[in-house]
N, C-alpha and C. Protein backbone atom coordinates (compact mmCIF):
# COMPACT_ATOMS: atom_id res chain seq x y z
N UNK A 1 -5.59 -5.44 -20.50
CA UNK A 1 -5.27 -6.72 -21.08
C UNK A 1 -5.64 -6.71 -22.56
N UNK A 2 -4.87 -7.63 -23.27
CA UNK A 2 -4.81 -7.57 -24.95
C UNK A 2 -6.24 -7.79 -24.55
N UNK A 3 -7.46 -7.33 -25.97
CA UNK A 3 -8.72 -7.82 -26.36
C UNK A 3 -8.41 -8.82 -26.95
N UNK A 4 -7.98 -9.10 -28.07
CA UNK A 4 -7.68 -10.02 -29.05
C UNK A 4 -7.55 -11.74 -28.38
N UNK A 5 -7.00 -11.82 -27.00
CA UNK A 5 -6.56 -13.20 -27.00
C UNK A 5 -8.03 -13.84 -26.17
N UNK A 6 -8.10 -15.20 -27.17
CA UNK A 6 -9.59 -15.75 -26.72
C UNK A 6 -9.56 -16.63 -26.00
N UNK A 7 -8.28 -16.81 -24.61
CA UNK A 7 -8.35 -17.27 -23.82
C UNK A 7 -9.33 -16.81 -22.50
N UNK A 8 -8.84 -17.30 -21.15
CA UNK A 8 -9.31 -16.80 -19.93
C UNK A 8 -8.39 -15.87 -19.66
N UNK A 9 -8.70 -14.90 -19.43
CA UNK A 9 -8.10 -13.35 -19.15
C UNK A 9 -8.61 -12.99 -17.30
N UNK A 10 -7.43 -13.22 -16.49
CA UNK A 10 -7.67 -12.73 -15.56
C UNK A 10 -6.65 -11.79 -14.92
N UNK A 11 -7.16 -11.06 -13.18
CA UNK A 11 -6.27 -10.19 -12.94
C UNK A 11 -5.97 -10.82 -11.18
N UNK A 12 -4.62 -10.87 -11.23
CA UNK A 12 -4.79 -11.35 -9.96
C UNK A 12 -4.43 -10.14 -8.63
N UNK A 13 -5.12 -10.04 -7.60
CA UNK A 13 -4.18 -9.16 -7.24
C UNK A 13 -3.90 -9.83 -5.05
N UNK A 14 -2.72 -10.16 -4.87
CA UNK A 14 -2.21 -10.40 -3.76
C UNK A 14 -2.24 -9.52 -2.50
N UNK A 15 -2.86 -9.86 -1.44
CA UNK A 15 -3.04 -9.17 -0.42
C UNK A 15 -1.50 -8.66 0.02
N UNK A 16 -1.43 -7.75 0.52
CA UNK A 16 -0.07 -6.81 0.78
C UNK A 16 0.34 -7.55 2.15
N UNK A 17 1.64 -7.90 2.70
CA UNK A 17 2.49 -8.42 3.62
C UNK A 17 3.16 -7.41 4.53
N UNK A 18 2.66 -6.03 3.91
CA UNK A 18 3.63 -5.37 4.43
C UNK A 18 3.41 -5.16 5.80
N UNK A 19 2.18 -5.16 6.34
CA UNK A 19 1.93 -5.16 7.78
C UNK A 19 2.93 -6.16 8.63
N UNK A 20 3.34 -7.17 8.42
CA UNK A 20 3.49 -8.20 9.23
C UNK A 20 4.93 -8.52 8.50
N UNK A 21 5.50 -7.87 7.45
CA UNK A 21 6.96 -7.75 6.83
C UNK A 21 8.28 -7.95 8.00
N UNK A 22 8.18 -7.70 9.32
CA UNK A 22 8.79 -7.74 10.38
C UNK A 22 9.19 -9.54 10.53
N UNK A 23 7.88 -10.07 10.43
CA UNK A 23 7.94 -11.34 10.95
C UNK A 23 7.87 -12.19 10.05
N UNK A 24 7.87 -11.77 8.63
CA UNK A 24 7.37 -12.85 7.79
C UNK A 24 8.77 -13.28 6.73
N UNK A 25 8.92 -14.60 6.76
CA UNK A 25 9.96 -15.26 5.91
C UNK A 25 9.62 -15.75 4.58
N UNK A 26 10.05 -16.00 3.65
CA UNK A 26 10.06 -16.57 2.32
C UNK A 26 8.86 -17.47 2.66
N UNK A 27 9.19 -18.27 2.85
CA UNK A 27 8.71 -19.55 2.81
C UNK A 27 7.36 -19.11 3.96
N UNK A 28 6.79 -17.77 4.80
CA UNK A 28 5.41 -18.09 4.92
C UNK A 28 4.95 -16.94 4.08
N UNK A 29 5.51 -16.15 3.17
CA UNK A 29 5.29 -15.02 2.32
C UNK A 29 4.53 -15.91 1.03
N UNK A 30 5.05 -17.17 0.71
CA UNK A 30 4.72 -18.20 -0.11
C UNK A 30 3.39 -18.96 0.42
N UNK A 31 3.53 -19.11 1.63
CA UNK A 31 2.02 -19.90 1.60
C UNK A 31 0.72 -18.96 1.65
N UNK A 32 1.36 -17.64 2.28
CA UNK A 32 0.22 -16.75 2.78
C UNK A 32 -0.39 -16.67 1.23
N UNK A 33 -1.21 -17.15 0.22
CA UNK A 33 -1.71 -16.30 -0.72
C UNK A 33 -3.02 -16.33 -0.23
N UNK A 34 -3.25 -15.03 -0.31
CA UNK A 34 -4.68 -14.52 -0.50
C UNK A 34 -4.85 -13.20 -1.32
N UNK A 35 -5.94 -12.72 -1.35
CA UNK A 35 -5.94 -11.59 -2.66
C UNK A 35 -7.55 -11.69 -3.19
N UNK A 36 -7.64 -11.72 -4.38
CA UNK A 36 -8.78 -11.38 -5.60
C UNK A 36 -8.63 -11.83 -6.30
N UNK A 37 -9.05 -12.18 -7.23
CA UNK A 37 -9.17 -12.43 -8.78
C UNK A 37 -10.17 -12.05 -9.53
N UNK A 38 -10.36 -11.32 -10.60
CA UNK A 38 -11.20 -10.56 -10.89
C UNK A 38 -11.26 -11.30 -12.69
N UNK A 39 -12.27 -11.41 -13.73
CA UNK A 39 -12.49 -12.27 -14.53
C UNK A 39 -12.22 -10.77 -15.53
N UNK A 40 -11.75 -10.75 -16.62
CA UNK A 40 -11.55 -9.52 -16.78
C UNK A 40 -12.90 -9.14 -17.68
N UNK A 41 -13.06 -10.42 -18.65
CA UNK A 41 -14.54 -10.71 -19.12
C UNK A 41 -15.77 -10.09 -18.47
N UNK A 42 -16.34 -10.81 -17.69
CA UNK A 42 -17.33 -11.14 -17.02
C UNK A 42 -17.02 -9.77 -16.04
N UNK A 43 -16.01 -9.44 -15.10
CA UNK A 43 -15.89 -9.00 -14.20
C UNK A 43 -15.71 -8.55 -13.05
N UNK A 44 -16.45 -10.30 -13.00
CA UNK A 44 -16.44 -10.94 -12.09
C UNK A 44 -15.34 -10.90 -10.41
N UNK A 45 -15.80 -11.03 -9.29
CA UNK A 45 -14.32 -10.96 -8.61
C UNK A 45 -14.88 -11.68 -7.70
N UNK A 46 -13.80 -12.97 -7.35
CA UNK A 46 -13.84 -13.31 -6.24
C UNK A 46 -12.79 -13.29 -5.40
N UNK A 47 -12.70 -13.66 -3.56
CA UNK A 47 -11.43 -13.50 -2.92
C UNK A 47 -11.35 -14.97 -2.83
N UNK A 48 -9.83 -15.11 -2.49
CA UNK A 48 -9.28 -16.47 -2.27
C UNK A 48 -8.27 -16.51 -1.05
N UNK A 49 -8.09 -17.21 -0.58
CA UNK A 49 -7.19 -17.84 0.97
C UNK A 49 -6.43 -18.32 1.02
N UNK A 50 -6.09 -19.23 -0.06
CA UNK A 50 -4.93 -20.11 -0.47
C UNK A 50 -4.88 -20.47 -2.43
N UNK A 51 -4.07 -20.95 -1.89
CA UNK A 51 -3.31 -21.45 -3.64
C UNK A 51 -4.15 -22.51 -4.23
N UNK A 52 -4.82 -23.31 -3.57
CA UNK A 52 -5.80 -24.39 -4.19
C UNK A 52 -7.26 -23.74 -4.50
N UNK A 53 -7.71 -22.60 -3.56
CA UNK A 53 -8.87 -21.92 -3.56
C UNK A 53 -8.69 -20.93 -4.80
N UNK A 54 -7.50 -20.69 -4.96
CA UNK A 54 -7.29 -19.91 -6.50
C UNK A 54 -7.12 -20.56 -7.53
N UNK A 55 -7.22 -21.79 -7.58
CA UNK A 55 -6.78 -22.88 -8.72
C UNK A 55 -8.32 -23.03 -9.15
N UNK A 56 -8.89 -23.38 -7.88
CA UNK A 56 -10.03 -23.95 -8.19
C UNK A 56 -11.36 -22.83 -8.96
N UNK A 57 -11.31 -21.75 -8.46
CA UNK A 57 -11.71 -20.41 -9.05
C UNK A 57 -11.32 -20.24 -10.91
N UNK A 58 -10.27 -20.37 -10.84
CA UNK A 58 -9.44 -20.56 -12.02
C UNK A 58 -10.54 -21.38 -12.84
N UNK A 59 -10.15 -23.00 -12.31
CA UNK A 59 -10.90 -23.99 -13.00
C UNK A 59 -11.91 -23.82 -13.60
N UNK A 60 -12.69 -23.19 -12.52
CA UNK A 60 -13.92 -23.15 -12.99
C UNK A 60 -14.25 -21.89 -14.36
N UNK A 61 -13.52 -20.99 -13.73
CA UNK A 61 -13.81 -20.28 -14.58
C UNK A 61 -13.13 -20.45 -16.21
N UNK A 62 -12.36 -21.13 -16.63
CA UNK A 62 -11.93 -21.96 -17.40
C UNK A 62 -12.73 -22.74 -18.20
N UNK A 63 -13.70 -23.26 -17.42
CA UNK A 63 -14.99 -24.21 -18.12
C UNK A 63 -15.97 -23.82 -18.48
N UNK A 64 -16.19 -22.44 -17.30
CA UNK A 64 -16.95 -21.42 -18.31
C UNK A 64 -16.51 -20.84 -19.57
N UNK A 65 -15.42 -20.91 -19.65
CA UNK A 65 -15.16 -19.71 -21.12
C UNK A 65 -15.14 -20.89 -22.19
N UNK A 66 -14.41 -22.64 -21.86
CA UNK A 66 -15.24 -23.31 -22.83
C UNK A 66 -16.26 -23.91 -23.39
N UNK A 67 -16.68 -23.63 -22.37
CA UNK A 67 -18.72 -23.74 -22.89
C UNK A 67 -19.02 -22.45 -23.62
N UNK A 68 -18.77 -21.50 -23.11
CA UNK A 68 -19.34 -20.07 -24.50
C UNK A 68 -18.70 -20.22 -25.65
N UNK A 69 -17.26 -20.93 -25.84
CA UNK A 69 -16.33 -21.26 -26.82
C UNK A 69 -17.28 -22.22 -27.85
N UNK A 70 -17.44 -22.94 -27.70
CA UNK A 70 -18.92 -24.47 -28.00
C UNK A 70 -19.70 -24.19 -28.38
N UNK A 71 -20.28 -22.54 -27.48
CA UNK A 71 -21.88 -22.09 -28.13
C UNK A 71 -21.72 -22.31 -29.71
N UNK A 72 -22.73 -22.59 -30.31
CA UNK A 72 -22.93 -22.12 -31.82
C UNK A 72 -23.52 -20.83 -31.96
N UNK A 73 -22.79 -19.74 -32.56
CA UNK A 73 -23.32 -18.91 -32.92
C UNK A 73 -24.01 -18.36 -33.85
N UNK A 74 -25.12 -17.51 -33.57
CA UNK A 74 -26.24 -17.11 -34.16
C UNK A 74 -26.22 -16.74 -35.73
């Protein structure tokens, strides 16, 4: 990932379907998210289950990067 951009930099990565590719349609290929997210910063990684549990991961980590943004530096 660029260094340069002083946003939240993350990596997402989606659990694979392919096991269950037999049975699975659009529309539950769409709800199934689960996966990782890894902070590219920090390092950080957590797993997630759904689309709100990745939002909310997100969020937060979002509020972290504007509070270090705020710090005054030394």
């Amino acid at each position: 990932m660029a260094k340069e951009t002083k946003g939240l930099k993350v990596t997402v990565n989606l659990f694979s379907l392919d096991r269950w590719k037999a049975d699975s349609t659009a529309e539950s290929a769409r709800l199934w998210i689960k996966g990782t997210v890894t902070n590219a910063e920090s390092k950080e990684q957590k797993v997630f289950n759904d689309a709100g549990e990745l939002i909310t991961i997100l969020g937060r980590w979002n509020r972290d990067k504007l509070k270090s943004l705020k710090k005054p530096k030394p």
